[in-house]
C-alpha atoms as a PDB file:
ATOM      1  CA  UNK A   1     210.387 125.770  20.768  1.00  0.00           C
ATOM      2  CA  UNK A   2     213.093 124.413  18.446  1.00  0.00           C
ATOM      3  CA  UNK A   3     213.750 120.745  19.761  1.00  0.00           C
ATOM      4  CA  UNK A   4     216.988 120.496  18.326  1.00  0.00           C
ATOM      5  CA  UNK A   5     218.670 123.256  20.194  1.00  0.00           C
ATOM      6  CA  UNK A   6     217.552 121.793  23.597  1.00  0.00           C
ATOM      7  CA  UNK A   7     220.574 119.924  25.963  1.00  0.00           C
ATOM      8  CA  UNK A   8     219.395 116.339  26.345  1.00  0.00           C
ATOM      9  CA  UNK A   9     223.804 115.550  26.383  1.00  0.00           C
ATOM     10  CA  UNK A  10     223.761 116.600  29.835  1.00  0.00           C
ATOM     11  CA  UNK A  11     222.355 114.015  31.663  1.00  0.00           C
ATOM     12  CA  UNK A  12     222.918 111.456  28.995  1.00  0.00           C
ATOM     13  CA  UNK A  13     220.185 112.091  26.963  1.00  0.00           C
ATOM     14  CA  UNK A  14     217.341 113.091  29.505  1.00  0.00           C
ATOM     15  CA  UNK A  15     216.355 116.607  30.153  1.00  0.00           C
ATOM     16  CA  UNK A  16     214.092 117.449  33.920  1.00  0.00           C
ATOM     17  CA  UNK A  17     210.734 118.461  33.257  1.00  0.00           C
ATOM     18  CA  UNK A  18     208.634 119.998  35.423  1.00  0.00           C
ATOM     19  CA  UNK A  19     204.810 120.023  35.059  1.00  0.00           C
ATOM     20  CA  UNK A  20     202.722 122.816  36.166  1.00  0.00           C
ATOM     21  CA  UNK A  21     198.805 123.126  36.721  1.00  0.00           C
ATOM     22  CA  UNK A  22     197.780 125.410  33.719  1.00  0.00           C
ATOM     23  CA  UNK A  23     195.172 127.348  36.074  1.00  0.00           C
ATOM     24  CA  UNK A  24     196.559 126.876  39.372  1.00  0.00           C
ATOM     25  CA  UNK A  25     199.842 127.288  38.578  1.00  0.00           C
ATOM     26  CA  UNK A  26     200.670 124.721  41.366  1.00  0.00           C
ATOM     27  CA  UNK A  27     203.874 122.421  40.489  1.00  0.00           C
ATOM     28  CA  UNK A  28     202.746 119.274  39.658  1.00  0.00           C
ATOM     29  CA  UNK A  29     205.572 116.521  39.105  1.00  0.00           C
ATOM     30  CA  UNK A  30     209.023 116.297  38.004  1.00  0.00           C
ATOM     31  CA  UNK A  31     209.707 113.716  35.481  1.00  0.00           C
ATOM     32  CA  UNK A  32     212.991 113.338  32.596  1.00  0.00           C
ATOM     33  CA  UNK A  33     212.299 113.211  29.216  1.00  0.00           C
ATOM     34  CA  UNK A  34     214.502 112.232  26.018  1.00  0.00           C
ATOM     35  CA  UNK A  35     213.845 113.133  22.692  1.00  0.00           C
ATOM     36  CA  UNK A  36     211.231 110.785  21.577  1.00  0.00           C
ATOM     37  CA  UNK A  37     209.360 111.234  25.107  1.00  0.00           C
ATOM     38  CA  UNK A  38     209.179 114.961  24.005  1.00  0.00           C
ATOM     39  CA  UNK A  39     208.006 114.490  20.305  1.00  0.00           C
ATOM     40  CA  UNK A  40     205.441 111.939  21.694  1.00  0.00           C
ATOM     41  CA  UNK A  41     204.247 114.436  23.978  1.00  0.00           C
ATOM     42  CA  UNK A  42     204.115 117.141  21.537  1.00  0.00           C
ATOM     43  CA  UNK A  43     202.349 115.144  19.250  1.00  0.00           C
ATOM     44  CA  UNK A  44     199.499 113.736  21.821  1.00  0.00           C
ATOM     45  CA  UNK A  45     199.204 116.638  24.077  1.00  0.00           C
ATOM     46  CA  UNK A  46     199.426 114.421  26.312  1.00  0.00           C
ATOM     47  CA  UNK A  47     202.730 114.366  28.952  1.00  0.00           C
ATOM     48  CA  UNK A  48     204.922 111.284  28.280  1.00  0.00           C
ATOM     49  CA  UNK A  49     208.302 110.830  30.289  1.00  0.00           C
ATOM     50  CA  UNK A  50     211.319 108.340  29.957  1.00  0.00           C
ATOM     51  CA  UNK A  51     210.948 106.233  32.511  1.00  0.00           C
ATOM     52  CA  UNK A  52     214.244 105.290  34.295  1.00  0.00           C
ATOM     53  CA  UNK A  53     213.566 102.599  36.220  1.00  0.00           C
ATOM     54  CA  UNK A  54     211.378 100.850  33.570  1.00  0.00           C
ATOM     55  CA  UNK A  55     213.636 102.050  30.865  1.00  0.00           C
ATOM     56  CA  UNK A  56     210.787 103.252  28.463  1.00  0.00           C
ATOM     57  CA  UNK A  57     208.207 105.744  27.583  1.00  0.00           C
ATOM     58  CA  UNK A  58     205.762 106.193  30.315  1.00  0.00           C
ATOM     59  CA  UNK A  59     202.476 108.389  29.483  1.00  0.00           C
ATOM     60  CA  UNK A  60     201.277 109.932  32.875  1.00  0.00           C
ATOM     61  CA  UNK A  61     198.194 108.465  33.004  1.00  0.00           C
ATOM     62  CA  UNK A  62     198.219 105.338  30.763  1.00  0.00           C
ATOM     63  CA  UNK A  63     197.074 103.343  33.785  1.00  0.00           C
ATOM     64  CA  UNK A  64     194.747 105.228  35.726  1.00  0.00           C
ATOM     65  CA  UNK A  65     193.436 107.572  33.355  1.00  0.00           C
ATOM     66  CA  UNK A  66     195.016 110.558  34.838  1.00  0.00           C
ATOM     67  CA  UNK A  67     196.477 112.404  31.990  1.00  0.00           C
ATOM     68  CA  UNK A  68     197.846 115.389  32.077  1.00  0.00           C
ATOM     69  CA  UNK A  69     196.646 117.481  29.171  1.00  0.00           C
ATOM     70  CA  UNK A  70     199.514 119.772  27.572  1.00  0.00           C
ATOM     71  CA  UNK A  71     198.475 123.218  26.993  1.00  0.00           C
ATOM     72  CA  UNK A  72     202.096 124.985  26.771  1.00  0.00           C
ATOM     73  CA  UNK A  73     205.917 124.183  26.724  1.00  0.00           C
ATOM     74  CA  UNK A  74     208.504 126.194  27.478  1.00  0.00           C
ATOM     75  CA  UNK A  75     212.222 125.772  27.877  1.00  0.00           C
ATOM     76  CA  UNK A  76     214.507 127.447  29.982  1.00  0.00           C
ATOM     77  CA  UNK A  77     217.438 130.077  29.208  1.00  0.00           C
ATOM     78  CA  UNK A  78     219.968 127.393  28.881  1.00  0.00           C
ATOM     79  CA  UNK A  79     217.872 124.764  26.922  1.00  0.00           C
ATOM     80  CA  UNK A  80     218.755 121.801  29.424  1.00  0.00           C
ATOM     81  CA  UNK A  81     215.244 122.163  31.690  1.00  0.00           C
ATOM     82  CA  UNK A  82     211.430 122.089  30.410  1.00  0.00           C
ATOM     83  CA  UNK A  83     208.192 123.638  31.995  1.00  0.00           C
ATOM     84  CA  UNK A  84     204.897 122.027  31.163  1.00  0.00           C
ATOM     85  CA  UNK A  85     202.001 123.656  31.777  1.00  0.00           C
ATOM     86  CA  UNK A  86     199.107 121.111  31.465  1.00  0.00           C
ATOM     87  CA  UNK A  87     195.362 120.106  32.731  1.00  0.00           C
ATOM     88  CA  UNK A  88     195.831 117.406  35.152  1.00  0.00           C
ATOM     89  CA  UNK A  89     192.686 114.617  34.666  1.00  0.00           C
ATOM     90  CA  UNK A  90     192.048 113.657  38.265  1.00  0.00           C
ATOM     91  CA  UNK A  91     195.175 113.571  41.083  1.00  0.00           C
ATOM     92  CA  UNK A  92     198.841 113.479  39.958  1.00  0.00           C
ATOM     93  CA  UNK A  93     200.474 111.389  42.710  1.00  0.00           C
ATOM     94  CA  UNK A  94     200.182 107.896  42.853  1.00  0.00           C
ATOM     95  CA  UNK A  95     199.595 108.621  46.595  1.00  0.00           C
ATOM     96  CA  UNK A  96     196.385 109.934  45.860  1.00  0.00           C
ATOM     97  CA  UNK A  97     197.097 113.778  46.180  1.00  0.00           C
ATOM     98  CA  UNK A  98     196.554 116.927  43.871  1.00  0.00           C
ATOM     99  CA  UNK A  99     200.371 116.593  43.109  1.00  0.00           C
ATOM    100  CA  UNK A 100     203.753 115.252  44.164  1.00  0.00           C
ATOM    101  CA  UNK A 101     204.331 117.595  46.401  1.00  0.00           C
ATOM    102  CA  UNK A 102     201.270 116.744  48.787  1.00  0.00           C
ATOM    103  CA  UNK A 103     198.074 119.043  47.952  1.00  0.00           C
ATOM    104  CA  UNK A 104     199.522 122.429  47.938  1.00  0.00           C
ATOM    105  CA  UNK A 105     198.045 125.064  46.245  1.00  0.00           C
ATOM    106  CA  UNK A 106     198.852 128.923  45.374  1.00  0.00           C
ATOM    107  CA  UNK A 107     198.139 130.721  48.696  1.00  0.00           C
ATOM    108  CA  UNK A 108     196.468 133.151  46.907  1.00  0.00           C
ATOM    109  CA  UNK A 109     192.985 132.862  45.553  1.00  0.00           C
ATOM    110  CA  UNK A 110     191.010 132.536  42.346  1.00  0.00           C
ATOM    111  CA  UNK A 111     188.347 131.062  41.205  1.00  0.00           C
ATOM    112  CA  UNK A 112     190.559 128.897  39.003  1.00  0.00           C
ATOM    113  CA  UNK A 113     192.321 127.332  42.417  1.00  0.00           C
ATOM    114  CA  UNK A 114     188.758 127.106  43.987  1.00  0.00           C
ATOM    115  CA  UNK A 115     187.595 124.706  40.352  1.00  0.00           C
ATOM    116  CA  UNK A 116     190.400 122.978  41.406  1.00  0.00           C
ATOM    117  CA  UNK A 117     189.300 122.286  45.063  1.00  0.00           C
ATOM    118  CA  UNK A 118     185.890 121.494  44.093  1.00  0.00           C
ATOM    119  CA  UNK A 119     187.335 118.870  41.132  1.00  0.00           C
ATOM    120  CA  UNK A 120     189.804 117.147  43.815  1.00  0.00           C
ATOM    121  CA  UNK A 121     186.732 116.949  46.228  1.00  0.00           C
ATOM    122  CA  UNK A 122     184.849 114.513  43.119  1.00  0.00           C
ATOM    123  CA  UNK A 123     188.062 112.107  43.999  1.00  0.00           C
ATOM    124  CA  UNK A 124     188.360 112.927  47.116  1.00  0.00           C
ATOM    125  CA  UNK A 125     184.839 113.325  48.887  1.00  0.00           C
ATOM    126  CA  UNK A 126     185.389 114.504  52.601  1.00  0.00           C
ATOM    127  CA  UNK A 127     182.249 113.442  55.137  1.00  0.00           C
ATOM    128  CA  UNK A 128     179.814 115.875  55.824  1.00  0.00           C
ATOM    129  CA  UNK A 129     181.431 118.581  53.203  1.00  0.00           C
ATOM    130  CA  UNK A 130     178.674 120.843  51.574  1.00  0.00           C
ATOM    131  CA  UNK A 131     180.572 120.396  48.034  1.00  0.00           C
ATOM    132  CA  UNK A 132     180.357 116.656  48.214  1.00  0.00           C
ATOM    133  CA  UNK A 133     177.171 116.830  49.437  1.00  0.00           C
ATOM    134  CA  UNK A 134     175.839 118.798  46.152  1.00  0.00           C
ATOM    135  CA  UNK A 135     178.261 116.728  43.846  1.00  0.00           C
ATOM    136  CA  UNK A 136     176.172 113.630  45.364  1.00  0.00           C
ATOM    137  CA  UNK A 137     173.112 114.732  44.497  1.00  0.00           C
ATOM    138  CA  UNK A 138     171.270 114.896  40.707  1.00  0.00           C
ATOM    139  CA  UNK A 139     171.925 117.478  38.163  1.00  0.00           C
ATOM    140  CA  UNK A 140     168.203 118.645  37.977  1.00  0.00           C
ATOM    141  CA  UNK A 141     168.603 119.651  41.840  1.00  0.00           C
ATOM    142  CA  UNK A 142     172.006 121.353  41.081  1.00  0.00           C
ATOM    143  CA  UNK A 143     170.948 123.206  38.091  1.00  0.00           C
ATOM    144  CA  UNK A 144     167.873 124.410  40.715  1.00  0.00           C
ATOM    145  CA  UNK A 145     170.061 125.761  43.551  1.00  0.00           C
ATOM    146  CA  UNK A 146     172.386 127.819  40.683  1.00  0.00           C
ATOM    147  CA  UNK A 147     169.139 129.354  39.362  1.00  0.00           C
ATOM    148  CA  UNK A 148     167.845 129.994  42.953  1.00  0.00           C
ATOM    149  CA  UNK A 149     171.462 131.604  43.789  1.00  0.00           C
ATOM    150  CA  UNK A 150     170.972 133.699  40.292  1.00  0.00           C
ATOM    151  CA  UNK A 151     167.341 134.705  41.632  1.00  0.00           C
ATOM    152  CA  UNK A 152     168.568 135.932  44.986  1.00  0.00           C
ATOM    153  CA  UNK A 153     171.806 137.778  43.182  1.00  0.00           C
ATOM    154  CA  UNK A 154     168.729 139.632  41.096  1.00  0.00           C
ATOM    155  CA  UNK A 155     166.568 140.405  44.380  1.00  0.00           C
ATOM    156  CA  UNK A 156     169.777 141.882  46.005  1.00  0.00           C
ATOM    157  CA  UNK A 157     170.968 143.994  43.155  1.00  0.00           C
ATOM    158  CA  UNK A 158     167.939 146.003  43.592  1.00  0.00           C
ATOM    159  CA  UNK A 159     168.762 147.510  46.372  1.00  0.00           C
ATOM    160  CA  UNK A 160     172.269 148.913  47.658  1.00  0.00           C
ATOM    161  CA  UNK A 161     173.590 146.943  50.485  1.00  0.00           C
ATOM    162  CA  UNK A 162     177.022 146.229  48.533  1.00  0.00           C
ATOM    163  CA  UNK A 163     177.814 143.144  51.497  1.00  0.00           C
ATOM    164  CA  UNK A 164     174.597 141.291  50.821  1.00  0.00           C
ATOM    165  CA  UNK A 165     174.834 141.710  46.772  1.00  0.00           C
ATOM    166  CA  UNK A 166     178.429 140.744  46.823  1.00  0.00           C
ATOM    167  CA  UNK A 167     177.468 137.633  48.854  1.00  0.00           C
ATOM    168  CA  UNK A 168     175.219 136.834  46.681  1.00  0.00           C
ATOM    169  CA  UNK A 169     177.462 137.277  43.553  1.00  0.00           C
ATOM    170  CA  UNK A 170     179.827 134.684  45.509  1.00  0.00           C
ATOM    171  CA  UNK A 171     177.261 132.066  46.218  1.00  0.00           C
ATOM    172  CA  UNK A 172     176.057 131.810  42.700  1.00  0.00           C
ATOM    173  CA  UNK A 173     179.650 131.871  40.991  1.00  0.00           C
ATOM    174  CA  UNK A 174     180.439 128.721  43.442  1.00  0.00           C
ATOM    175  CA  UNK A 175     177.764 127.058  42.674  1.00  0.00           C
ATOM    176  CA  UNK A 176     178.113 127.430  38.876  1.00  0.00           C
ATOM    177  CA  UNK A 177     181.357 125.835  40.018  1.00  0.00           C
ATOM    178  CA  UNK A 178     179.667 122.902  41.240  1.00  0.00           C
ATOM    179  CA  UNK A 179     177.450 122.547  38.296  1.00  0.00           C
ATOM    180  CA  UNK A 180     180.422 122.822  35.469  1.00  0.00           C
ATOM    181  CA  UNK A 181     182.352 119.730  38.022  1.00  0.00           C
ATOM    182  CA  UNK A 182     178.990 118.308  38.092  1.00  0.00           C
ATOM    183  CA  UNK A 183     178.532 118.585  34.060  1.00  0.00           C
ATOM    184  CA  UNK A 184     182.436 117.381  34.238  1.00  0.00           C
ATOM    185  CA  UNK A 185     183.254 120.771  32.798  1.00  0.00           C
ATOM    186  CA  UNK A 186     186.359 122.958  34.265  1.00  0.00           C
ATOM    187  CA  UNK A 187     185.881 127.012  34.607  1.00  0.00           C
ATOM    188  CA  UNK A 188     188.868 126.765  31.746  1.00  0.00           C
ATOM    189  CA  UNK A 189     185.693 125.325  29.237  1.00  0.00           C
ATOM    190  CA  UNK A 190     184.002 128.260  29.550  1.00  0.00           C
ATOM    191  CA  UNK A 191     187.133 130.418  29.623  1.00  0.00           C
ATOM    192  CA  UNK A 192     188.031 129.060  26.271  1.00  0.00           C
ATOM    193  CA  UNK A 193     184.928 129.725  24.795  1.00  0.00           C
ATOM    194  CA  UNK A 194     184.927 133.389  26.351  1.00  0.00           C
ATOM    195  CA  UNK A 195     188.401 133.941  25.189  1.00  0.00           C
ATOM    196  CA  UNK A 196     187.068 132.570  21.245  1.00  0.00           C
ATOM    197  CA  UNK A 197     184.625 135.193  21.372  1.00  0.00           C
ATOM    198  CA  UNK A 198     186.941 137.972  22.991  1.00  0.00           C
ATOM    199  CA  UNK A 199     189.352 137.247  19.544  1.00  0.00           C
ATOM    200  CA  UNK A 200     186.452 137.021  17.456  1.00  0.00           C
ATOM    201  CA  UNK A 201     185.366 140.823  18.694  1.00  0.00           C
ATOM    202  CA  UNK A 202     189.296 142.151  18.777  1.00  0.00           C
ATOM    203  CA  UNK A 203     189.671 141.378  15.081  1.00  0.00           C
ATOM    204  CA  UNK A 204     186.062 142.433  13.307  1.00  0.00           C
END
């Protein structure tokens, strides 16, 4: 992206921004940005707006720790409007929710959207929920309920009763889940690590 082709004369210098989760793909925030905003953000991968009623740079984040981490930036076809796709570090809204919008998510599902359930439910533990329940409790007895889950995927795959074996698959995938948001990990750790390795193998 060539900075000095984008439209920031439009609106006097500001161009909208709009921030979306990187895995979810859930819309995060709108925020403006001018120039310096943008090279700031570019430069700490880390989203900074231009904050109109405080008239100054304002880092997402700077106060509660709540960054959002940049991973891409694109501009639209007339060079006037900005997507961010970026990591949110804990909730977006100052409200307290996943994002600005209230906590929406993608109706469809992934395992990406489900990480993201199971990281909003470290913030925002619900009474009595299974996840927070696990989350509470010590790594040592986490790390033994994914390798019981792994055990019981091994029993079932022995035989051929495709609902039990698939339930079993499901159990221990949310559970590794539980022990990356346990580890503070994200599913998008490992995938980067997976996707190092896929490049590594494409190119030998």
């Amino acid at each position: 992206m060539n900075i000095e082709t984008l439209r920031f004369d439009k609106l006097q210098g500001l161009i909208p921004c709009i921030v979306q989760d990187s895995e979810t793909k859930a819309v995060l925030m709108l925020g403006f940005m001018n120039q310096e905003a943008l090279e700031k953000t570019i430069a700490e991968k880390r989203v900074t707006f231009f904050s109109r009623s405080k008239n100054r740079l304002w880092t997402k984040g700077e106060t509660s720790g709540n960054f959002l981490e940049v991973e891409n930036i694109i501009a639209d076809c007339d060079q006037d409007t900005l997507l961010i796709e970026a990591k949110p570090k804990g909730v977006v809204c100052h409200t307290g929710t996943s994002t600005c919008f209230g906590n929406s998510s993608p109706d469809k599902f992934s395992l990406a959207s489900l990480d993201a359930l199971i990281q909003d439910r470290k913030v925002h533990p619900i009474e009595k929920s299974y996840t927070n329940t696990l989350l509470a409790g010590s790594i040592n007895k986490v790390a033994q309920k994914v390798g019981e889950e792994a055990v019981e995927l091994v029993i079932e795959s022995k035989d051929n009763d495709k609902d039990l074996f698939l339930g079993e698959a499901a159990d221990l995938m949310y559970h590794f889940l539980i022990l990356l948001a346990a580890k503070n990990y994200r599913l998008s750790d490992v995938e980067e690590v997976l996707e190092k390795r896929f490049r590594k193998k494409t190119t030998e």
